[in-house]
N, C-alpha and C. Protein backbone atom coordinates (compact mmCIF):
# COMPACT_ATOMS: atom_id res chain seq x y z
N UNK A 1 -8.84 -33.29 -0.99
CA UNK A 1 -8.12 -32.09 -1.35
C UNK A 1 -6.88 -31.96 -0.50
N UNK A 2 -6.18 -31.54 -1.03
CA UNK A 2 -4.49 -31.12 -0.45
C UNK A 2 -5.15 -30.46 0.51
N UNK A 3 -4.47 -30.41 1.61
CA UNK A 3 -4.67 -28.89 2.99
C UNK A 3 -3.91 -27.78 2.65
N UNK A 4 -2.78 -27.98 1.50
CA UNK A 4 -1.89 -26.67 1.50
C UNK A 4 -3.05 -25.81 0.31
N UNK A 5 -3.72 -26.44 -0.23
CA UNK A 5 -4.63 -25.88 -1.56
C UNK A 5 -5.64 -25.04 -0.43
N UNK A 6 -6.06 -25.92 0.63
CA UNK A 6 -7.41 -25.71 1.60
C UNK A 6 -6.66 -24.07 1.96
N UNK A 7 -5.75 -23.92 2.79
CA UNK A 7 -5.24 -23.11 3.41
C UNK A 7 -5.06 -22.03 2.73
N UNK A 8 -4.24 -22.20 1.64
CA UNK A 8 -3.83 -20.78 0.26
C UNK A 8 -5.30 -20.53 0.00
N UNK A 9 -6.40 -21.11 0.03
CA UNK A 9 -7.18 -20.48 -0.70
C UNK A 9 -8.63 -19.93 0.22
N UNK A 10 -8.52 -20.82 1.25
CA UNK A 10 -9.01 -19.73 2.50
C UNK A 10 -8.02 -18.02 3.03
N UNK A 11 -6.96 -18.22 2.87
CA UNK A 11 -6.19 -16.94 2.88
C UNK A 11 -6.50 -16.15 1.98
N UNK A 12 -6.33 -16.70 0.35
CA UNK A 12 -6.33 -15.74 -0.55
C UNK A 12 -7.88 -15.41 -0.70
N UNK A 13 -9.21 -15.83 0.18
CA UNK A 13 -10.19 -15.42 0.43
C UNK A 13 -10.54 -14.54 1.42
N UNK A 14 -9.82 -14.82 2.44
CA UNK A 14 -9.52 -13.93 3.03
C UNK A 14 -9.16 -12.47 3.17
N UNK A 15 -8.21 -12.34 2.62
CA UNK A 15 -7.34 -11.33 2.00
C UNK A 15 -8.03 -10.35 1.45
N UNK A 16 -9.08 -11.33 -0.34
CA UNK A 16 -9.70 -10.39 -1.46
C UNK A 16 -10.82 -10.06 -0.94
N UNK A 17 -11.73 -11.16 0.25
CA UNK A 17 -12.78 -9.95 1.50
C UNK A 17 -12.29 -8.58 1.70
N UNK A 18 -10.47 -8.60 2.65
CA UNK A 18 -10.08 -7.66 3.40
C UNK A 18 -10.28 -6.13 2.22
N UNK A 19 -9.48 -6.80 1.72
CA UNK A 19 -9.42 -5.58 -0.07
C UNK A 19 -10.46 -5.16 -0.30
N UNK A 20 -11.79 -6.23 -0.39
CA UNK A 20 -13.00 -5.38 -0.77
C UNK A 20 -13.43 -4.50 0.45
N UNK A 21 -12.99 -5.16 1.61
CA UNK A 21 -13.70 -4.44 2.84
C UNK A 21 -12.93 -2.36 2.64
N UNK A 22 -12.16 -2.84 2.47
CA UNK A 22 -11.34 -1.30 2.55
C UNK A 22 -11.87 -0.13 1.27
N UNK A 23 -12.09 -0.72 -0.09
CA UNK A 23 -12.99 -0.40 -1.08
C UNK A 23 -14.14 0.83 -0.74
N UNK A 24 -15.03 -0.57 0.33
CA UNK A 24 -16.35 -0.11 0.96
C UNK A 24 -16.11 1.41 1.82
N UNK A 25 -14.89 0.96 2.75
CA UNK A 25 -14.57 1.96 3.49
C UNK A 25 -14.39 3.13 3.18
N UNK A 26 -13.43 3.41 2.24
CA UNK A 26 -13.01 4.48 1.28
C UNK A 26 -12.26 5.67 1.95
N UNK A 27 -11.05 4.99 2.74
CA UNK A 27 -10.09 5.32 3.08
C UNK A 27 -9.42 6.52 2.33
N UNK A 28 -9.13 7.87 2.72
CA UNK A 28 -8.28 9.29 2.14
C UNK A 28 -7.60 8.41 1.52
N UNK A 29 -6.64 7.44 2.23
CA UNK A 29 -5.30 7.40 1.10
C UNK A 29 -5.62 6.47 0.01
N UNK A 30 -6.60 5.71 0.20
CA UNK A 30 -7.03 5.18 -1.05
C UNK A 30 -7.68 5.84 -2.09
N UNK A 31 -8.82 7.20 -1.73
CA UNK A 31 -9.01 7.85 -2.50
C UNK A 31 -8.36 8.56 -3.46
N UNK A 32 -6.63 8.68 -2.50
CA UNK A 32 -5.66 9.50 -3.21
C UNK A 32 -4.54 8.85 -3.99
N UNK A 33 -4.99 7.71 -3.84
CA UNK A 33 -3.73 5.96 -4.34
C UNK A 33 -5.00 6.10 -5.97
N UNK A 34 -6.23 6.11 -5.99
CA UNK A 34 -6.62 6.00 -7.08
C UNK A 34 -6.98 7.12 -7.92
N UNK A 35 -6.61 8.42 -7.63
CA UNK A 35 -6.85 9.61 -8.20
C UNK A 35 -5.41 9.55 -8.90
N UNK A 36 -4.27 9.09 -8.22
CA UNK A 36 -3.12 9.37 -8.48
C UNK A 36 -2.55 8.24 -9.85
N UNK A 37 -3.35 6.98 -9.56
CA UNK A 37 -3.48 5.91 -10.62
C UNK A 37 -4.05 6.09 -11.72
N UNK A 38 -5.44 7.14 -11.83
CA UNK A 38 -5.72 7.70 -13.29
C UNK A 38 -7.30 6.64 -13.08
N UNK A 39 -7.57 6.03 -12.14
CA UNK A 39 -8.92 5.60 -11.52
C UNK A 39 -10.34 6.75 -10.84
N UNK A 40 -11.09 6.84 -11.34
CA UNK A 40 -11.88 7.21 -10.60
C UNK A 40 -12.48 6.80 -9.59
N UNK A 41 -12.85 7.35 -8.52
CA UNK A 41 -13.63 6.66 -7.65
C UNK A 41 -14.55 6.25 -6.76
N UNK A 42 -15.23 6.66 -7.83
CA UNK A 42 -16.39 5.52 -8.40
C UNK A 42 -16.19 4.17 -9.22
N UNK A 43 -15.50 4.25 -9.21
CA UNK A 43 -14.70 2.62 -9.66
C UNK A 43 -14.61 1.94 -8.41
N UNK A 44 -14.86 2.24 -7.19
CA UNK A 44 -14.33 1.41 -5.99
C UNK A 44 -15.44 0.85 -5.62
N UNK A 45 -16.68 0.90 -5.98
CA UNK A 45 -17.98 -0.24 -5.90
C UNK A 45 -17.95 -1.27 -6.54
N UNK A 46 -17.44 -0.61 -8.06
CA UNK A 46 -17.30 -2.24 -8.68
C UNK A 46 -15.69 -2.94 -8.19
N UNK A 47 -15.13 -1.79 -8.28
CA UNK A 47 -13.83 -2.83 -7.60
C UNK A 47 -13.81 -3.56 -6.35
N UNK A 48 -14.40 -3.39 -5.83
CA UNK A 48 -14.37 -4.01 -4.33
C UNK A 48 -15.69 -4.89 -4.39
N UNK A 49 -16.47 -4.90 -5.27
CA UNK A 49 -17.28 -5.96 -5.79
C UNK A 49 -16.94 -7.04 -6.29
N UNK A 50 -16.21 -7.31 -7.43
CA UNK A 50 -15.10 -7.79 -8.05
C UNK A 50 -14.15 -8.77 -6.97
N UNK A 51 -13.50 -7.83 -5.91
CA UNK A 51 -12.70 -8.80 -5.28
C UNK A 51 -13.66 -9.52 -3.72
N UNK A 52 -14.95 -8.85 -3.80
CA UNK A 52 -15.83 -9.54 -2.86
C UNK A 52 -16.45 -10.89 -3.59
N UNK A 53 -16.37 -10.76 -4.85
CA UNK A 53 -17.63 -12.06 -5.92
C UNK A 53 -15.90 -12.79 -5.47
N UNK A 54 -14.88 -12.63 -5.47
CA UNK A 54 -13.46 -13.43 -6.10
C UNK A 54 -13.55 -14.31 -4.67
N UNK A 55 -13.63 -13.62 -3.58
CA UNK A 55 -13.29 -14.08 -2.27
C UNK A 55 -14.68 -15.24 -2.18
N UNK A 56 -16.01 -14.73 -2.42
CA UNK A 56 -17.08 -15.71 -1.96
C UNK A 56 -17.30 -17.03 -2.80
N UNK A 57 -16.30 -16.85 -4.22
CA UNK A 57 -16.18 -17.91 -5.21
C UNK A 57 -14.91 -18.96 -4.62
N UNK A 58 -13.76 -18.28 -4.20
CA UNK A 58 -12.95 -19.00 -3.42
C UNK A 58 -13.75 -20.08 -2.19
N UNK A 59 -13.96 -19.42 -1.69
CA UNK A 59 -14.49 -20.36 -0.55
C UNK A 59 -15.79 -21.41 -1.14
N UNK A 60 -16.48 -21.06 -2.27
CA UNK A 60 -17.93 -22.07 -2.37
C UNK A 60 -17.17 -23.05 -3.67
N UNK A 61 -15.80 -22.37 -4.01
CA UNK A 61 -14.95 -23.45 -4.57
C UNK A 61 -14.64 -24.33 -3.80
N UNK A 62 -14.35 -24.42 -2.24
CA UNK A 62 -14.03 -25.54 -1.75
C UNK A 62 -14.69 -26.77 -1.78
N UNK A 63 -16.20 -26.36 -2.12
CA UNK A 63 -17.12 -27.37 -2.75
C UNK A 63 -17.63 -27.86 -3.76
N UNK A 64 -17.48 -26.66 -5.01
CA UNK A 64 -17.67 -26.72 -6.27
C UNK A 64 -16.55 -26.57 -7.00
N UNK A 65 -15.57 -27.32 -6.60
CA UNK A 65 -14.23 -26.97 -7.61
C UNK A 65 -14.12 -25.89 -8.71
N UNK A 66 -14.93 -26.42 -9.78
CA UNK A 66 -15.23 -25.34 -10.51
C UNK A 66 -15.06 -23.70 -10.54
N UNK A 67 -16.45 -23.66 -9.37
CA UNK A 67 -16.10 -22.08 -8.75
C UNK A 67 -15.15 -21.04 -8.76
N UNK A 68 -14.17 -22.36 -8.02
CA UNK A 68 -13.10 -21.87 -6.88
C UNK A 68 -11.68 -21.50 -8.31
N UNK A 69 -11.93 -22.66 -9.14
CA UNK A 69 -10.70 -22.43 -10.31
C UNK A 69 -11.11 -20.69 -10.91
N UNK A 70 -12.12 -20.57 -11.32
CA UNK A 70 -12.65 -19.41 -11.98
C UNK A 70 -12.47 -18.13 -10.85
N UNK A 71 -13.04 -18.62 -10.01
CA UNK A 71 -12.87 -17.04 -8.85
C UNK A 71 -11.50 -16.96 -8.44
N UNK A 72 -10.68 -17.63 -8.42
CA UNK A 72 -8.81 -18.16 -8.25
C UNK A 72 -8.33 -17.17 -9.47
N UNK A 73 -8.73 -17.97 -11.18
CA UNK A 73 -8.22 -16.91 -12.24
C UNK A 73 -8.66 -15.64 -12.12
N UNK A 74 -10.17 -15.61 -11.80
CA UNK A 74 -10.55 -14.34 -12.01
C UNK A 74 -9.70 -13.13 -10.98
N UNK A 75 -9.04 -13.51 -9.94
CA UNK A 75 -8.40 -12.63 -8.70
C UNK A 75 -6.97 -12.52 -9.37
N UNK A 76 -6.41 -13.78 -9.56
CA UNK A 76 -5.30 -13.00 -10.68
C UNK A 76 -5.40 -12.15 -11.51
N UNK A 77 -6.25 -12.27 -12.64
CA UNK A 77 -6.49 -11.25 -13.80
C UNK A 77 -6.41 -9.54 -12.74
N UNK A 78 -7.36 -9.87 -11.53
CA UNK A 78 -8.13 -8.77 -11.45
C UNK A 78 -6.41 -8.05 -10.64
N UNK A 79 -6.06 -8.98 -10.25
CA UNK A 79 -4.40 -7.75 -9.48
C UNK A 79 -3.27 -7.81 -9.92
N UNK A 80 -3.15 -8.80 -11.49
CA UNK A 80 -2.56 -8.37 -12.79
C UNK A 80 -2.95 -7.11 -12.86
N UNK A 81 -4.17 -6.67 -13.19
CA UNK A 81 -4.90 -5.63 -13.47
C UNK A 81 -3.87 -4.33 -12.84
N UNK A 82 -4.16 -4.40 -11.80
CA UNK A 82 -3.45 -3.40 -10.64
C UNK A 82 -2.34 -3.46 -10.88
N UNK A 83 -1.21 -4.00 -10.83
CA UNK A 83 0.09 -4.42 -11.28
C UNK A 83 0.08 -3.09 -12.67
N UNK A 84 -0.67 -3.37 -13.69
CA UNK A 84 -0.66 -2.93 -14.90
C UNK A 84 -1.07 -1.76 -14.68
N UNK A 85 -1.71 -1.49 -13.57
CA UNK A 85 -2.53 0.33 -13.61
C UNK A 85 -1.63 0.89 -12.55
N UNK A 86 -0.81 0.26 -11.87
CA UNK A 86 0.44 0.86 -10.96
C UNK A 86 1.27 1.65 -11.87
N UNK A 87 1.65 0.36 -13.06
CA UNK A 87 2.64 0.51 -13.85
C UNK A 87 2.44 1.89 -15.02
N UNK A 88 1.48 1.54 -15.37
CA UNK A 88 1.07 2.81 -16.55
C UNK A 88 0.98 4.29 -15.83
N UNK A 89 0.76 4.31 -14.08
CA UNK A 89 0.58 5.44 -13.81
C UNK A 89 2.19 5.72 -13.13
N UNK A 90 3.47 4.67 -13.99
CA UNK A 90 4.74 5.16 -13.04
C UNK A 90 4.85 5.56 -12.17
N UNK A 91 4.20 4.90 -10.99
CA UNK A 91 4.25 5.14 -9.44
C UNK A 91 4.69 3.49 -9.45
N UNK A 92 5.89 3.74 -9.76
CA UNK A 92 6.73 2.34 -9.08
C UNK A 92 6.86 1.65 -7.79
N UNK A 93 6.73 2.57 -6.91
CA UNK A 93 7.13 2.40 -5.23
C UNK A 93 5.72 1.83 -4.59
N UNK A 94 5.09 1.79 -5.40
CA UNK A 94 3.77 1.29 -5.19
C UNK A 94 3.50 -0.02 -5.41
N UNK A 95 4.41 -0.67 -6.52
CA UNK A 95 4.35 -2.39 -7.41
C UNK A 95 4.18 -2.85 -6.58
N UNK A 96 4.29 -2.59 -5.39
CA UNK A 96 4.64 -4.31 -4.25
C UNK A 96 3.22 -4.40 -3.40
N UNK A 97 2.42 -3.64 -3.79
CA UNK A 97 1.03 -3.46 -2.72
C UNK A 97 0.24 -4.29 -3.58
N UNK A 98 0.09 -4.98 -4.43
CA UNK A 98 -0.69 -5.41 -4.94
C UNK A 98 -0.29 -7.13 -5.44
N UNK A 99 0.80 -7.63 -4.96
CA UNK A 99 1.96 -8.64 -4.98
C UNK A 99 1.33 -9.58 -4.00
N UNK A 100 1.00 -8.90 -2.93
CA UNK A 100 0.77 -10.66 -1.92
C UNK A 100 -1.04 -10.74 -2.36
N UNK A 101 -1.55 -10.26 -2.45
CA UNK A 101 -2.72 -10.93 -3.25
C UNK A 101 -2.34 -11.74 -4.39
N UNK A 102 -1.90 -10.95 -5.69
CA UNK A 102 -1.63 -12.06 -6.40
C UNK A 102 -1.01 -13.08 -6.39
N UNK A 103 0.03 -13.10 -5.45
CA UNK A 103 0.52 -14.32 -4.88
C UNK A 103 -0.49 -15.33 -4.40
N UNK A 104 -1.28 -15.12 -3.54
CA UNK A 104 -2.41 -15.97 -2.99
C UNK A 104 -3.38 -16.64 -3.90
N UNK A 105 -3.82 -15.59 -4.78
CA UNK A 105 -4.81 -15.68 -5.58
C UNK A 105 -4.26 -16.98 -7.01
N UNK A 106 -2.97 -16.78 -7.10
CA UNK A 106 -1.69 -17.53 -8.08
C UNK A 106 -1.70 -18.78 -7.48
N UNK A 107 -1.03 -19.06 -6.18
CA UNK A 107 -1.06 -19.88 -5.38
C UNK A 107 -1.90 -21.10 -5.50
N UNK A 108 -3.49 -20.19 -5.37
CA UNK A 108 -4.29 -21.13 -5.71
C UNK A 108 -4.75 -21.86 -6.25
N UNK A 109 -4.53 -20.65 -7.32
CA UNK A 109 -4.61 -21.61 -8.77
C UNK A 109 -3.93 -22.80 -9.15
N UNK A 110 -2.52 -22.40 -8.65
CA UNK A 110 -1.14 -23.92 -8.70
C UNK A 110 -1.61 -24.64 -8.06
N UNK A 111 -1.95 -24.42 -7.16
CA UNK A 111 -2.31 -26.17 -6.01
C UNK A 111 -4.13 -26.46 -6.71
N UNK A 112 -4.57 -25.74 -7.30
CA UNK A 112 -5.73 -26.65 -7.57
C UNK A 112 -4.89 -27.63 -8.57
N UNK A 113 -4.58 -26.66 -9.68
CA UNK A 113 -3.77 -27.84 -11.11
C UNK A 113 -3.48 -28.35 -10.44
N UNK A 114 -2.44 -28.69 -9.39
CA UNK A 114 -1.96 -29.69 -9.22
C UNK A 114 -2.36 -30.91 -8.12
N UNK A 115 -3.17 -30.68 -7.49
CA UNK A 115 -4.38 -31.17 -7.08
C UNK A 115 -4.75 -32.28 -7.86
């Protein structure tokens, strides 16, 4: 395996842990980032579930290729997602919080293809 694939995708596991970790936490301003998004939240178990299954598929991809392609797409879709629920709730100033995950999560995906 490439090391730049190894690296992007221990980060972007990294990262979709950190995201779920904060989920769990349930931080005021996140409570008030997803009231304000048109999310309930109670949505933040499965969401932070979601990017906890994305992060533990990343990493048991480093062994099961497979995995790692699927938990890679599935983390894009999932902060496309966000991107799209930023957008619909026109809180623009917000687009960029949800950008370096999908970057990582994107990332990964490129260096597996090309792998």
């Amino acid at each position: 395996m490439h090391i730049a694939y190894i690296v992007v995708t221990v980060l972007a596991s990294v990262a979709a842990a950190g995201a779920a970790a904060i989920d769990v936490v349930r931080p005021q301003w996140l409570l008030d980032n997803m009231r304000n998004y048109g999310i309930p939240a109670q949505a933040l178990g499965l969401l932070g579930g979601l990017k906890a299954l994305g992060a533990l598929g990343l990493l048991v991809g480093l062994l099961i290729p497979p995995i790692g392609l699927v938990a890679a797409i599935g983390l894009v879709l999932y902060f496309l997602g966000a991107v799209v629920t930023i957008v619909r709730a026109r809180w623009y100033s917000h687009i960029a919080y949800p950008l370096p995950w999908l970057a990582l999560a994107a990332g990964s995906v490129g260096l597996f293809v090309a792998a």
